[in-house]
PDB file of N, CA and C in Angstrom:
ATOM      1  N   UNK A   1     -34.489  -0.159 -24.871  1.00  0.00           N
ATOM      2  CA  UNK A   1     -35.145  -0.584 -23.647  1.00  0.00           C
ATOM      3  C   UNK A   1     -36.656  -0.720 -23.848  1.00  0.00           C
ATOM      4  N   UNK A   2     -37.259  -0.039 -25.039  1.00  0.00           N
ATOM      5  CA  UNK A   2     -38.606  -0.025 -24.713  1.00  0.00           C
ATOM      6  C   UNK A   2     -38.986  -0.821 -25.386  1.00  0.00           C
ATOM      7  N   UNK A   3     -38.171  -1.555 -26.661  1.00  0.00           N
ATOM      8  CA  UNK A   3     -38.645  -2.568 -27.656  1.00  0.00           C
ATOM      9  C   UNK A   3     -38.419  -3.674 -26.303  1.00  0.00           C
ATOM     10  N   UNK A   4     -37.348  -3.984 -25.474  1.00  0.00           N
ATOM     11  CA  UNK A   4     -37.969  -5.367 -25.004  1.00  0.00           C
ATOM     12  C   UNK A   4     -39.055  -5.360 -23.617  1.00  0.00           C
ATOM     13  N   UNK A   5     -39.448  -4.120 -23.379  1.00  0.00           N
ATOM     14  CA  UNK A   5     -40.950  -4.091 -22.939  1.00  0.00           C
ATOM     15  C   UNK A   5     -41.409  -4.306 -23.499  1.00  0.00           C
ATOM     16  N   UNK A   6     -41.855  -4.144 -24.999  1.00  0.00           N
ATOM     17  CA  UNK A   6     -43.072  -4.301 -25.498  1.00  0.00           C
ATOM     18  C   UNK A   6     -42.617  -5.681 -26.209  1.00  0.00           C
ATOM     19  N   UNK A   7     -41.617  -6.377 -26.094  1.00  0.00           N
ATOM     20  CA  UNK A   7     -41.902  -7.701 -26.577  1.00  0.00           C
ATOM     21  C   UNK A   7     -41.852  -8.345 -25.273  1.00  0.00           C
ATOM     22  N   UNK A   8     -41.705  -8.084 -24.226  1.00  0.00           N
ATOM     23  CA  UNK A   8     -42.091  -8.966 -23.116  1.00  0.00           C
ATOM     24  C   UNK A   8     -43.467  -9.204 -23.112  1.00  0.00           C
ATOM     25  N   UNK A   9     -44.465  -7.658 -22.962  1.00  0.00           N
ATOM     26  CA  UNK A   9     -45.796  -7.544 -22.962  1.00  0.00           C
ATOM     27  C   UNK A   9     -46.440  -8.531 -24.372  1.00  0.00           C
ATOM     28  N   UNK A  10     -45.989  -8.198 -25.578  1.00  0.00           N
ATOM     29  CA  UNK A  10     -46.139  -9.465 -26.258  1.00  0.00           C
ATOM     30  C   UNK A  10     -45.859 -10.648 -25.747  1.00  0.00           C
ATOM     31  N   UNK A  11     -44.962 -11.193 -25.550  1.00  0.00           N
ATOM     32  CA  UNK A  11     -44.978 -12.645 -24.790  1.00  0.00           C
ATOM     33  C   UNK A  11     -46.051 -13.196 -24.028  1.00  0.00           C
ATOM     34  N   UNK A  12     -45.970 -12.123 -22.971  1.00  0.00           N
ATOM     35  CA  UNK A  12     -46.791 -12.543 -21.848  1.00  0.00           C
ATOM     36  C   UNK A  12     -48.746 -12.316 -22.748  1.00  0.00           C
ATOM     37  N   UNK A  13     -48.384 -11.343 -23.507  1.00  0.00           N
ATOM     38  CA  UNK A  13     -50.385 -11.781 -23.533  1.00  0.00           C
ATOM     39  C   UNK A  13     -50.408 -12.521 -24.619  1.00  0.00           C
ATOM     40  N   UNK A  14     -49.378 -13.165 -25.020  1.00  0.00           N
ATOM     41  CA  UNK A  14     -49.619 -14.521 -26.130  1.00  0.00           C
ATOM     42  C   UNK A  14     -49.736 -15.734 -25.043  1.00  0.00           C
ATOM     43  N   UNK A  15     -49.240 -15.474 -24.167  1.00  0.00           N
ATOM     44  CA  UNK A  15     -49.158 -16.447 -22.614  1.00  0.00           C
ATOM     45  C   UNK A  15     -50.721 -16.802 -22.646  1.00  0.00           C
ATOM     46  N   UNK A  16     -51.051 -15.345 -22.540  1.00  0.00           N
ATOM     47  CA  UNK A  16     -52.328 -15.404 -21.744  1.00  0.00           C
ATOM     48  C   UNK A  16     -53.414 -16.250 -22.926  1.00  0.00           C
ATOM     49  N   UNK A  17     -52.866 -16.263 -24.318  1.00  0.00           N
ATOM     50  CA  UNK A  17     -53.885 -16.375 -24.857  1.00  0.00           C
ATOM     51  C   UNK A  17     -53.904 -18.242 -25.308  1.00  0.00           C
ATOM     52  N   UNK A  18     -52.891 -18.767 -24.464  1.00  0.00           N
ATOM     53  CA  UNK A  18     -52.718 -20.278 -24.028  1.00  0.00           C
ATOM     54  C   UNK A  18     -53.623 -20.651 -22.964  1.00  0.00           C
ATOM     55  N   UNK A  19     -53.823 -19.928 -21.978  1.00  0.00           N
ATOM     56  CA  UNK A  19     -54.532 -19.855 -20.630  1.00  0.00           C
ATOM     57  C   UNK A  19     -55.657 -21.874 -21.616  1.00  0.00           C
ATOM     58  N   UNK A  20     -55.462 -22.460 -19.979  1.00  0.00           N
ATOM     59  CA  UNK A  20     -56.438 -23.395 -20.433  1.00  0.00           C
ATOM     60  C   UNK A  20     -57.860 -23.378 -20.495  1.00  0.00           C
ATOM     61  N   UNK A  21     -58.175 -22.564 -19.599  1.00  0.00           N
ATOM     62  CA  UNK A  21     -59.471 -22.360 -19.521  1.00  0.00           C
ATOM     63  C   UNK A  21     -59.982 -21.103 -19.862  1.00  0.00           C
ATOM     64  N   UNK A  22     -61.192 -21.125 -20.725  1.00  0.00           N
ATOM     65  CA  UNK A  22     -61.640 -20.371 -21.455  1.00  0.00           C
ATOM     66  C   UNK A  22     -62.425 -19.200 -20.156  1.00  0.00           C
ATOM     67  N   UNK A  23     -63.056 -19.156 -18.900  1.00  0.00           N
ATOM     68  CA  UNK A  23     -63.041 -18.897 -18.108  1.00  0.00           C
ATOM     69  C   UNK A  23     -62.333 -17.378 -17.767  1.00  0.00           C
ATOM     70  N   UNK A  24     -61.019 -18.213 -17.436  1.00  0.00           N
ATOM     71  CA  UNK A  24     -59.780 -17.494 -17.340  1.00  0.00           C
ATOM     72  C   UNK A  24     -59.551 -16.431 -18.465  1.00  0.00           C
ATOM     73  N   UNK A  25     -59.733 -16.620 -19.716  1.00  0.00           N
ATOM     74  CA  UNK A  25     -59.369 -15.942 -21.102  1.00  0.00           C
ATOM     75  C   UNK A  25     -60.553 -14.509 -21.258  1.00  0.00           C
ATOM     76  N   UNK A  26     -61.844 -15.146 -20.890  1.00  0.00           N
ATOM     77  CA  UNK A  26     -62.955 -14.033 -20.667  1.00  0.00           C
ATOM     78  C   UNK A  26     -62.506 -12.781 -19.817  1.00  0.00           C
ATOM     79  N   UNK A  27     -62.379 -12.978 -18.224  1.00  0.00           N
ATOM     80  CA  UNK A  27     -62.402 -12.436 -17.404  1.00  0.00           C
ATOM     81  C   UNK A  27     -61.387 -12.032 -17.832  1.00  0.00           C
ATOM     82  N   UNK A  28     -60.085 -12.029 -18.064  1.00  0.00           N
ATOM     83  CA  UNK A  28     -58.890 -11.061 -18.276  1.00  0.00           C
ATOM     84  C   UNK A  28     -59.385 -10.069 -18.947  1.00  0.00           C
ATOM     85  N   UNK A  29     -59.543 -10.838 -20.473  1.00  0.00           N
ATOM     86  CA  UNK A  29     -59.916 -10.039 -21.502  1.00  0.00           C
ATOM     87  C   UNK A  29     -60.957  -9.005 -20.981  1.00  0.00           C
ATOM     88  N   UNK A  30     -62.280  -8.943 -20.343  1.00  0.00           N
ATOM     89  CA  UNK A  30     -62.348  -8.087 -19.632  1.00  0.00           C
ATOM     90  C   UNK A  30     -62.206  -7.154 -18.808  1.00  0.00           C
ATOM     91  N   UNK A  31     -61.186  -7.887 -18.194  1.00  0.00           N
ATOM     92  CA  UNK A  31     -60.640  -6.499 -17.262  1.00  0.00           C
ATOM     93  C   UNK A  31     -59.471  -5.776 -17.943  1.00  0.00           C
ATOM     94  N   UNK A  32     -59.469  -6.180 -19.264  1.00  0.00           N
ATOM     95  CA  UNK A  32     -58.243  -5.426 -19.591  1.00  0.00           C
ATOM     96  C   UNK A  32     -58.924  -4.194 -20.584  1.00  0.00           C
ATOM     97  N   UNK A  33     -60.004  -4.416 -20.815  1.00  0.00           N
ATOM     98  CA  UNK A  33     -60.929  -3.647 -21.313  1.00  0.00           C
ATOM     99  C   UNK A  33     -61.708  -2.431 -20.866  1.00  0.00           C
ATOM    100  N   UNK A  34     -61.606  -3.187 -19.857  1.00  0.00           N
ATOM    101  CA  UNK A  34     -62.292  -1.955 -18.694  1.00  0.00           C
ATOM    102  C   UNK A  34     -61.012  -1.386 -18.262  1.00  0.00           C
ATOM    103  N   UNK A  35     -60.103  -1.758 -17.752  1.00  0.00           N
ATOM    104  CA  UNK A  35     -58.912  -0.848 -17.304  1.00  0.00           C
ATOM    105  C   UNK A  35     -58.796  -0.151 -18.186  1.00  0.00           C
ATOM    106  N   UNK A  36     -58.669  -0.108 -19.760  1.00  0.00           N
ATOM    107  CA  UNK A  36     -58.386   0.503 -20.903  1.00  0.00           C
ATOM    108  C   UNK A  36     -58.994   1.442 -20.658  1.00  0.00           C
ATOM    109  N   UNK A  37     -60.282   1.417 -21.279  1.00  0.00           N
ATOM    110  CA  UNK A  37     -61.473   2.208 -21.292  1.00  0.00           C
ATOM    111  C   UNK A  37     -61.524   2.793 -19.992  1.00  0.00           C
ATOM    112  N   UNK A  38     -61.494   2.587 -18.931  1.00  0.00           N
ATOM    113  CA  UNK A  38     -61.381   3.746 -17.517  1.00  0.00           C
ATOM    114  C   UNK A  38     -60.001   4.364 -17.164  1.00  0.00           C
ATOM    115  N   UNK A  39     -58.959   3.894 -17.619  1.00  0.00           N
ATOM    116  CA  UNK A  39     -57.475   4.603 -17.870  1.00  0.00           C
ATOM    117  C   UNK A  39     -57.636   5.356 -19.064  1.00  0.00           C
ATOM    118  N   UNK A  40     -57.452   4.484 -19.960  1.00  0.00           N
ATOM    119  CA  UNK A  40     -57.194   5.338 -21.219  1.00  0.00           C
ATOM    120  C   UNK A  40     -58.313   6.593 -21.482  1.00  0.00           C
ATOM    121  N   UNK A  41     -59.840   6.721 -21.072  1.00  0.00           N
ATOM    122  CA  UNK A  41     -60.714   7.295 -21.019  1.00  0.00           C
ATOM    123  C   UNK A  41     -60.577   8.565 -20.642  1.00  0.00           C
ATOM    124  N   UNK A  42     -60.297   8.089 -19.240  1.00  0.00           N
ATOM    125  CA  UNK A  42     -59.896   9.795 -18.306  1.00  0.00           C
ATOM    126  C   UNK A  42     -58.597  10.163 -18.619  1.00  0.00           C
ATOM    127  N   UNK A  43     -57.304   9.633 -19.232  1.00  0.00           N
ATOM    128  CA  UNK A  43     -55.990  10.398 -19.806  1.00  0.00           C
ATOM    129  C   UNK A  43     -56.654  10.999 -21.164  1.00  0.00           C
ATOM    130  N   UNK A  44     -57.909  10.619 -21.900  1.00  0.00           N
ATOM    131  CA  UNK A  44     -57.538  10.793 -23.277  1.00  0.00           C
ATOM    132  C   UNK A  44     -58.562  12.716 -22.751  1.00  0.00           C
ATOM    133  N   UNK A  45     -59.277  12.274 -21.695  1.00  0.00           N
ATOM    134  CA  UNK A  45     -60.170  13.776 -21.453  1.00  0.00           C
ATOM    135  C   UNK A  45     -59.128  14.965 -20.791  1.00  0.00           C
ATOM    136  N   UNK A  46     -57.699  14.544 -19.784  1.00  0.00           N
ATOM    137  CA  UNK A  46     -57.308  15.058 -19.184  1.00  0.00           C
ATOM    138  C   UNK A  46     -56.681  15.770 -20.477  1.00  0.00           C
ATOM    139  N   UNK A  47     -55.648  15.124 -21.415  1.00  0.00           N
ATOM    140  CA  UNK A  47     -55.065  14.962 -22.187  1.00  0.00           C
ATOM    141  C   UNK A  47     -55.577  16.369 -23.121  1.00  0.00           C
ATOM    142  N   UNK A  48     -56.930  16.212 -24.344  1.00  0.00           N
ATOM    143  CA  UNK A  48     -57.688  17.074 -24.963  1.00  0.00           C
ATOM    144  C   UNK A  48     -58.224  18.685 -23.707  1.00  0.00           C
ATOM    145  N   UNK A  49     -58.540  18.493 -22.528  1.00  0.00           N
ATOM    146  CA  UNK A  49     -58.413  19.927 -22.090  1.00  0.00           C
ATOM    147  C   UNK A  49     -56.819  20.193 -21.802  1.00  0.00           C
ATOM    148  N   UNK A  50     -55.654  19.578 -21.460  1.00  0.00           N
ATOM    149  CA  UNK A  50     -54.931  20.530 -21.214  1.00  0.00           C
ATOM    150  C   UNK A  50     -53.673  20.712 -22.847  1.00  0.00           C
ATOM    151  N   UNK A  51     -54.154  19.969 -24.007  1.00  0.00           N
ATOM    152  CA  UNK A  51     -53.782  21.013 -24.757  1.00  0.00           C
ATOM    153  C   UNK A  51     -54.423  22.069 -25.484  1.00  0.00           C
ATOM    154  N   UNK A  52     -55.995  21.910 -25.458  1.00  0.00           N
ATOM    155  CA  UNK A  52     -56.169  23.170 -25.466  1.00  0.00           C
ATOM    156  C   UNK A  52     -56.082  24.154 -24.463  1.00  0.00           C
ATOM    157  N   UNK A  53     -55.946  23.944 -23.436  1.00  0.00           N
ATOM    158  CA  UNK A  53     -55.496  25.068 -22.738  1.00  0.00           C
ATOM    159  C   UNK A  53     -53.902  25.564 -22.892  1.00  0.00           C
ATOM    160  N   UNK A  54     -53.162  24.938 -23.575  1.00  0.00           N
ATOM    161  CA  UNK A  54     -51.718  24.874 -23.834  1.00  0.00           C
ATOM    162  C   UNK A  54     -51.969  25.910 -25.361  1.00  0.00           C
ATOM    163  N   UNK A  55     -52.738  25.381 -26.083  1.00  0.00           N
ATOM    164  CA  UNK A  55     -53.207  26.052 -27.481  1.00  0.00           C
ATOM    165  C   UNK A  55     -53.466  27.826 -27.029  1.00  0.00           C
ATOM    166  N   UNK A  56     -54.251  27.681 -26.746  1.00  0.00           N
ATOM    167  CA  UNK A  56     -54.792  28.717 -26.023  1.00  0.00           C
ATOM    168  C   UNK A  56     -53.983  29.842 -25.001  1.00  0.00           C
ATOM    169  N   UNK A  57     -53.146  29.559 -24.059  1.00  0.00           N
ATOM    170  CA  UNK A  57     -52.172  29.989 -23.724  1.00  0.00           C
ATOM    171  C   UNK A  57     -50.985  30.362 -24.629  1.00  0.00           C
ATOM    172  N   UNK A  58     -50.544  29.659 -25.643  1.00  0.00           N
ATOM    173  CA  UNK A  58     -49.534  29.924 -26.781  1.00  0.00           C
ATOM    174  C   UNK A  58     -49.911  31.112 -27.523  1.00  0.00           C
ATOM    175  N   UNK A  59     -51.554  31.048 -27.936  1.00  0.00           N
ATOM    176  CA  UNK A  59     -52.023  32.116 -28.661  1.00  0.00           C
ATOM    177  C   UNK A  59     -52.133  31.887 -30.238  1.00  0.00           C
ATOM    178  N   UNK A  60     -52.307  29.797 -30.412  1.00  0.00           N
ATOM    179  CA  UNK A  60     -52.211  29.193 -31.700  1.00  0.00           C
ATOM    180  C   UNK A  60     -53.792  29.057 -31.343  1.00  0.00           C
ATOM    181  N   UNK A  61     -54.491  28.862 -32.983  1.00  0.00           N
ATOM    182  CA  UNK A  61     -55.631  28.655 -33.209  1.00  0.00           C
ATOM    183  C   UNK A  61     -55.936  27.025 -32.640  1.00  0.00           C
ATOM    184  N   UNK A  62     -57.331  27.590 -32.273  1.00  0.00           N
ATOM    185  CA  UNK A  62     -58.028  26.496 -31.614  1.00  0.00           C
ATOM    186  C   UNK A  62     -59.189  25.449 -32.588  1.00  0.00           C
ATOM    187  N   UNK A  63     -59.084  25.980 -34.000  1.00  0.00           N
ATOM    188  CA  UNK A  63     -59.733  25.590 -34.697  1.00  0.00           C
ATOM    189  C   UNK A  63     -59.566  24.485 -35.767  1.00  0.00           C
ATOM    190  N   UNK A  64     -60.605  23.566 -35.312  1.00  0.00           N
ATOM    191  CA  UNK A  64     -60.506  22.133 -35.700  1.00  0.00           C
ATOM    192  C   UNK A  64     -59.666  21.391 -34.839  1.00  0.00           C
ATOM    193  N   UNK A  65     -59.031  22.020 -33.733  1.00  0.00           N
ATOM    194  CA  UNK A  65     -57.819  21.129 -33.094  1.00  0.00           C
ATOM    195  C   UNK A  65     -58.418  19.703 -32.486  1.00  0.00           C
ATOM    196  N   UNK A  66     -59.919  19.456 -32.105  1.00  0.00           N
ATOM    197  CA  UNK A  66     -60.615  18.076 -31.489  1.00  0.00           C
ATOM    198  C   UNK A  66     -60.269  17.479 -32.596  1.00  0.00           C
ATOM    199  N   UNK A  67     -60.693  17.691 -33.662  1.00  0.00           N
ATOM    200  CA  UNK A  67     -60.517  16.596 -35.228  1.00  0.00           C
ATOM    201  C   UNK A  67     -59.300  15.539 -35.507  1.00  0.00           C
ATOM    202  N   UNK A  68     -58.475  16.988 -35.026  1.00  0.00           N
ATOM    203  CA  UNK A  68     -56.967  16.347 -35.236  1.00  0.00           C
ATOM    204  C   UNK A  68     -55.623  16.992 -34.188  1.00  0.00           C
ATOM    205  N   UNK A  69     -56.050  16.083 -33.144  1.00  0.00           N
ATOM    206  CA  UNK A  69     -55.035  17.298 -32.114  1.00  0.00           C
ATOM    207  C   UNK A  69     -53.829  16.677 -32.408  1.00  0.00           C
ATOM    208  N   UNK A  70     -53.617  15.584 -32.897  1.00  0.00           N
ATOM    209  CA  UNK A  70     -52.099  15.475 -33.124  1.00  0.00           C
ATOM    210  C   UNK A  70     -51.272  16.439 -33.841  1.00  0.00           C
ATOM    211  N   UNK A  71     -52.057  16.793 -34.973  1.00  0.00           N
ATOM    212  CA  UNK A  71     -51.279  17.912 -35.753  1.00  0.00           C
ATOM    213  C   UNK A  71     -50.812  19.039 -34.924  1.00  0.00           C
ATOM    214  N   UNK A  72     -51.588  19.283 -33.510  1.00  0.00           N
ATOM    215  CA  UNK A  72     -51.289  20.919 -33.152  1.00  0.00           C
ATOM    216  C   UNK A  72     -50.085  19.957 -31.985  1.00  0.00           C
ATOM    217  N   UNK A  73     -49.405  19.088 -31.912  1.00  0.00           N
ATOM    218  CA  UNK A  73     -48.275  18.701 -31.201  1.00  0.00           C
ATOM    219  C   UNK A  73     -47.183  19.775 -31.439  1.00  0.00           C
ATOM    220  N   UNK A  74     -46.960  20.098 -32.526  1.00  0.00           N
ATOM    221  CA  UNK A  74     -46.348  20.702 -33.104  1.00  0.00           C
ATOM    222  C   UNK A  74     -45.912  22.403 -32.646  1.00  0.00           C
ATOM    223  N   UNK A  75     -47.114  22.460 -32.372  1.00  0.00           N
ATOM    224  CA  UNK A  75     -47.199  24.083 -31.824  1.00  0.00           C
ATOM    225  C   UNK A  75     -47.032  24.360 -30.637  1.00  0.00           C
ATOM    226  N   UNK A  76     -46.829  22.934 -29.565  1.00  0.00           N
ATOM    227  CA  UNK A  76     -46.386  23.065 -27.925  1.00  0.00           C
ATOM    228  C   UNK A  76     -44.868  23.963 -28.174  1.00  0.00           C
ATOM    229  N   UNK A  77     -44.791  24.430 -26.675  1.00  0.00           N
ATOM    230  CA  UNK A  77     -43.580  24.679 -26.394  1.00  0.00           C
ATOM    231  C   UNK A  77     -43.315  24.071 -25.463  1.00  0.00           C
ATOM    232  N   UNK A  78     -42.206  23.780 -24.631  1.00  0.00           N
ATOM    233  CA  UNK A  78     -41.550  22.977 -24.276  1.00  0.00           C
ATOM    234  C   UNK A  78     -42.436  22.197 -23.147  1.00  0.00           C
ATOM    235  N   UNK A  79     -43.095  23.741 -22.430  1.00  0.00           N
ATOM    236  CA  UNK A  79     -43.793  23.337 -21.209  1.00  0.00           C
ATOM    237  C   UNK A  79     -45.309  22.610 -21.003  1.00  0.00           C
ATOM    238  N   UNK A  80     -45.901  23.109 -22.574  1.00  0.00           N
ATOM    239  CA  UNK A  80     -47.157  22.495 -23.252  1.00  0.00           C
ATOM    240  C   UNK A  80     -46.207  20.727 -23.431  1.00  0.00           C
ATOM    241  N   UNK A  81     -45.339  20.171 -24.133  1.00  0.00           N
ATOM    242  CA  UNK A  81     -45.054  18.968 -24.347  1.00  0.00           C
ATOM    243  C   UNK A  81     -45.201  18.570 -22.784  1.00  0.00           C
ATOM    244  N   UNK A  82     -44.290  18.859 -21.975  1.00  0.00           N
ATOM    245  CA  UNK A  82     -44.108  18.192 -20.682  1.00  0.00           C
ATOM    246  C   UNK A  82     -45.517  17.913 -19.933  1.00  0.00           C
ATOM    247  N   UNK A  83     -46.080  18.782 -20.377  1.00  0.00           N
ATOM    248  CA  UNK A  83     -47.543  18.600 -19.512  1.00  0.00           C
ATOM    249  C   UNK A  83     -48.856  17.951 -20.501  1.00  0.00           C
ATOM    250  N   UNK A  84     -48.405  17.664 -21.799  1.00  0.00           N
ATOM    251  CA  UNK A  84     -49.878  17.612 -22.094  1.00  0.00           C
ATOM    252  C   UNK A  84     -49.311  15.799 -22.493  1.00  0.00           C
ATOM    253  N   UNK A  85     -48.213  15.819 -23.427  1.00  0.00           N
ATOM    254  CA  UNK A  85     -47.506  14.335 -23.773  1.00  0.00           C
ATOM    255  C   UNK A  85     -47.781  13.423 -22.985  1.00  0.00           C
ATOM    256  N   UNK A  86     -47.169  13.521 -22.016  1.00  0.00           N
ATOM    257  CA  UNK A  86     -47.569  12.145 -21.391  1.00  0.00           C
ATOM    258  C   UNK A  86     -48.972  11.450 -21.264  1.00  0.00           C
ATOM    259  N   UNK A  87     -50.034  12.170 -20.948  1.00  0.00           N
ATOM    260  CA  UNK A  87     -51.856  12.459 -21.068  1.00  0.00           C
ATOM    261  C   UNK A  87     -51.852  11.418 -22.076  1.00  0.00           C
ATOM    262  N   UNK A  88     -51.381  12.235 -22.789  1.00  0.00           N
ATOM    263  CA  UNK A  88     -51.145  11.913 -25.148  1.00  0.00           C
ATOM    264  C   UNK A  88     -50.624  10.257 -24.801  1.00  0.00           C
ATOM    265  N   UNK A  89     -49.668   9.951 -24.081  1.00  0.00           N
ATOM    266  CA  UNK A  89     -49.421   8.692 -24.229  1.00  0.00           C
ATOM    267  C   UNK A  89     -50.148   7.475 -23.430  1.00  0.00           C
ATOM    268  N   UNK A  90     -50.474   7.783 -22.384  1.00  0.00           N
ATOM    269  CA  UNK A  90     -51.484   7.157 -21.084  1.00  0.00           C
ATOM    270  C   UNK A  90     -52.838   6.820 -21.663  1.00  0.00           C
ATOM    271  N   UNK A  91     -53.526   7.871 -22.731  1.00  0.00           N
ATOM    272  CA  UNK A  91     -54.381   7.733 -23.750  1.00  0.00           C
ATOM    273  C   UNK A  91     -54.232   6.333 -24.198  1.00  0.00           C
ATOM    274  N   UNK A  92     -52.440   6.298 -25.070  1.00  0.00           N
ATOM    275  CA  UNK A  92     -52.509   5.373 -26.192  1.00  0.00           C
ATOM    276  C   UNK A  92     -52.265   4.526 -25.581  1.00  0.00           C
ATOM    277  N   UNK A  93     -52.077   4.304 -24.481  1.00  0.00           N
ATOM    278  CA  UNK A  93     -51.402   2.920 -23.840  1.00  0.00           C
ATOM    279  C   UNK A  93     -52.838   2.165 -23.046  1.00  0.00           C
ATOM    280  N   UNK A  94     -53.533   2.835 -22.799  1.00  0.00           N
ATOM    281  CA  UNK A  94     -55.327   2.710 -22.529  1.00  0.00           C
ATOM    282  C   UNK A  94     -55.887   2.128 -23.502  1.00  0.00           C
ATOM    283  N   UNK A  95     -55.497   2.777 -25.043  1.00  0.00           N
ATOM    284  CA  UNK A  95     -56.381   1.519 -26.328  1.00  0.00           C
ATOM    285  C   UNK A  95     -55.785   0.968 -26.215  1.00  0.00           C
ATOM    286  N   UNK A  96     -54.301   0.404 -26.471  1.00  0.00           N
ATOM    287  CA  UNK A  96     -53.813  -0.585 -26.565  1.00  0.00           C
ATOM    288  C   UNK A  96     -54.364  -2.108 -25.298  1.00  0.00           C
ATOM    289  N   UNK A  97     -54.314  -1.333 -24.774  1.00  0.00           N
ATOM    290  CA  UNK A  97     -55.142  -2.343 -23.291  1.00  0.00           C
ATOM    291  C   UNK A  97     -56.750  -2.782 -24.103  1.00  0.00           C
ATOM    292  N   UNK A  98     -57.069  -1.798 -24.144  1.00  0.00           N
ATOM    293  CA  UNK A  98     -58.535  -2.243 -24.842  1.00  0.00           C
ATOM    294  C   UNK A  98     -58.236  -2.854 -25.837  1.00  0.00           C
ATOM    295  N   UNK A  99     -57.394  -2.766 -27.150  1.00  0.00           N
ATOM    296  CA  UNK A  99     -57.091  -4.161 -27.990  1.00  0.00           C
ATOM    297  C   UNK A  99     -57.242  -5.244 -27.439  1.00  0.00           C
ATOM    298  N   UNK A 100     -55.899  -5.347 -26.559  1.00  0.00           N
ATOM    299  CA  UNK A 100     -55.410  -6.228 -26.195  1.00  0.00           C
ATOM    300  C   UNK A 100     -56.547  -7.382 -25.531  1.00  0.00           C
ATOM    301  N   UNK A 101     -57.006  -6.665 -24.974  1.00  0.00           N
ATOM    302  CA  UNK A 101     -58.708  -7.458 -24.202  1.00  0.00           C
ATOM    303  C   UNK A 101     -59.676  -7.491 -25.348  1.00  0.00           C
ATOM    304  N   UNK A 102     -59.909  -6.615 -26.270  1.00  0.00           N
ATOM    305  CA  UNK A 102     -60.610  -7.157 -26.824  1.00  0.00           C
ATOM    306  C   UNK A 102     -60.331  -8.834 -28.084  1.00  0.00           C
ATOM    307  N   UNK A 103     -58.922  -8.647 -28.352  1.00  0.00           N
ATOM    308  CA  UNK A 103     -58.393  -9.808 -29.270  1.00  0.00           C
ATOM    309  C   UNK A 103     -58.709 -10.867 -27.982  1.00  0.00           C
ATOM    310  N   UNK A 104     -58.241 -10.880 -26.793  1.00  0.00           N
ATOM    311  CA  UNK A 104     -58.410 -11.947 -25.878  1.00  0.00           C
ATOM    312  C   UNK A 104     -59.599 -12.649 -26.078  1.00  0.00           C
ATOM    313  N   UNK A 105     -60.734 -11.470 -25.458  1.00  0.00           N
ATOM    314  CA  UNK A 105     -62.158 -11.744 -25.789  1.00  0.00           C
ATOM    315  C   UNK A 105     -62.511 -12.845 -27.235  1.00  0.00           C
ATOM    316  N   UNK A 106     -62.120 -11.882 -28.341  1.00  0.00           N
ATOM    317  CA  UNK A 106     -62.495 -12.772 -29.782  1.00  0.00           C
ATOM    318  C   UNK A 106     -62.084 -14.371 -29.730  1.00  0.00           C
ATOM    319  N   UNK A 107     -60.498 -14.590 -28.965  1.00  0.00           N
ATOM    320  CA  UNK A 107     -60.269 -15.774 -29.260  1.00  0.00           C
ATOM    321  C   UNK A 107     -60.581 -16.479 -28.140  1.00  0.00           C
ATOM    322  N   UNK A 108     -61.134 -16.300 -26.857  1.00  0.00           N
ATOM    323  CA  UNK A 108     -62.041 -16.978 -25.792  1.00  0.00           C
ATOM    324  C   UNK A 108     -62.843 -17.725 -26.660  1.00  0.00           C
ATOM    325  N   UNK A 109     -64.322 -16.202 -27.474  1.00  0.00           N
ATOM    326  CA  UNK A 109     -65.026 -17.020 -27.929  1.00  0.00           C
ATOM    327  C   UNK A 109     -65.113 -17.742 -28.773  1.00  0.00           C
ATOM    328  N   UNK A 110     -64.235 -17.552 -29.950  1.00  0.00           N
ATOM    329  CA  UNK A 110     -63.637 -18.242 -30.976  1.00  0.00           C
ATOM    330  C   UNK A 110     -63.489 -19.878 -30.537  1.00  0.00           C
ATOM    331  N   UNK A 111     -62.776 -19.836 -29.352  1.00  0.00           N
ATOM    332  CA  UNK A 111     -62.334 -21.569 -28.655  1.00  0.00           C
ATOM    333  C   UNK A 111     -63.777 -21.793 -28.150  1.00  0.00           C
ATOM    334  N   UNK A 112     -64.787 -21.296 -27.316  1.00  0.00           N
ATOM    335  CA  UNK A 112     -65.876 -21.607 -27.076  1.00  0.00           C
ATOM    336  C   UNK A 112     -66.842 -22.064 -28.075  1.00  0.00           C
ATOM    337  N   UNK A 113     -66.510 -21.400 -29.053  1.00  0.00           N
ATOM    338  CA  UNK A 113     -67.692 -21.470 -30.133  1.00  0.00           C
ATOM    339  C   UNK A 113     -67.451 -22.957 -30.722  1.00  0.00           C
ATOM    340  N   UNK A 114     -66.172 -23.118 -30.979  1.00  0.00           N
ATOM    341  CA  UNK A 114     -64.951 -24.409 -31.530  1.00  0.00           C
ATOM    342  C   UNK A 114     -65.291 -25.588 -30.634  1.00  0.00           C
ATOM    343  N   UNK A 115     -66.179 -25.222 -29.426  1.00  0.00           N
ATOM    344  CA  UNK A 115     -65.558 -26.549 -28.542  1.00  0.00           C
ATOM    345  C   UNK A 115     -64.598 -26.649 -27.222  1.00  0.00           C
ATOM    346  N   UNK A 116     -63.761 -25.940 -27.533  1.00  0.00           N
ATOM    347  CA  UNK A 116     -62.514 -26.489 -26.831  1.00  0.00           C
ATOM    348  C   UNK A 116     -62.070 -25.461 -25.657  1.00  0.00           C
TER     349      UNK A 116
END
C-alpha cells in the first residue's frame, strides 16, 4: 500500500514538473519548501526532545545521541517507539517536501534560464 503512495506522489510531482508556466513551477516549489521546513522543522525538534526524554527515562546513555539519534532507536521500548517514531517520520517526510520543492525550484529556473 505504501509503494503505490509513493508512486502516485511521484506521478503527480512529475505532473507538476510539466506545469506550463514557469510561474506556477516557482510558487509550488516554494511552498513546498516552506511547508517542509515549517513541518518537517517542528517534528524534527518535537521528535529530538522526546527521545531524549525516552533515553533518559530508560536509563540509556545520553551521550552523543544529537550526532546520531538513529542509532539510539534501538534502545526504545515499546512506549519510547510509539511516541517518539512517528516525530522520526513527520521529520522525514518534511525533507522530502523540501526536496521535492527544491528539485521543482532548480528546474523552474533551469526552463527560465533556457527560455522556455
Amino acid at each position: 500500500m505504501i509503494e503505490t503512495g509513493i508512486a502516485v506522489l511521484v506521478l503527480l510531482f512529475l505532473l507538476l514538473l510539466a506545469l506550463p508556466g514557469i510561474g506556477w513551477q516557482l510558487a509550488i516549489g516554494t511552498a513546498l519548501v516552506a511547508i517542509g521546513l515549517g513541518g518537517g522543522g517542528f517534528a524534527g525538534i518535537v521528535y529530538h526532545h522526546l527521545l531524549r526524554r525516552s533515553l533518559v527515562r530508560l536509563g540509556e546513555s545520553t551521550r552523543g545521541w544529537l550526532w546520531t539519534p538513529v542509532s539510539r532507536h534501538a534502545a526504545l521500548d515499546e512506549h519510547g517507539r510509539r511516541k517518539v517514531l512517528p516525530w522520526f517520520r513527520a521529520g522525514a517526510a518534511g525533507f522530502l517536501l523540501c526536496l521535492a520543492g527544491i528539485a521543482m525550484l532548480a528546474v523552474a529556473l533551469l526552463r527560465a534560464s533556457l527560455g522556455g
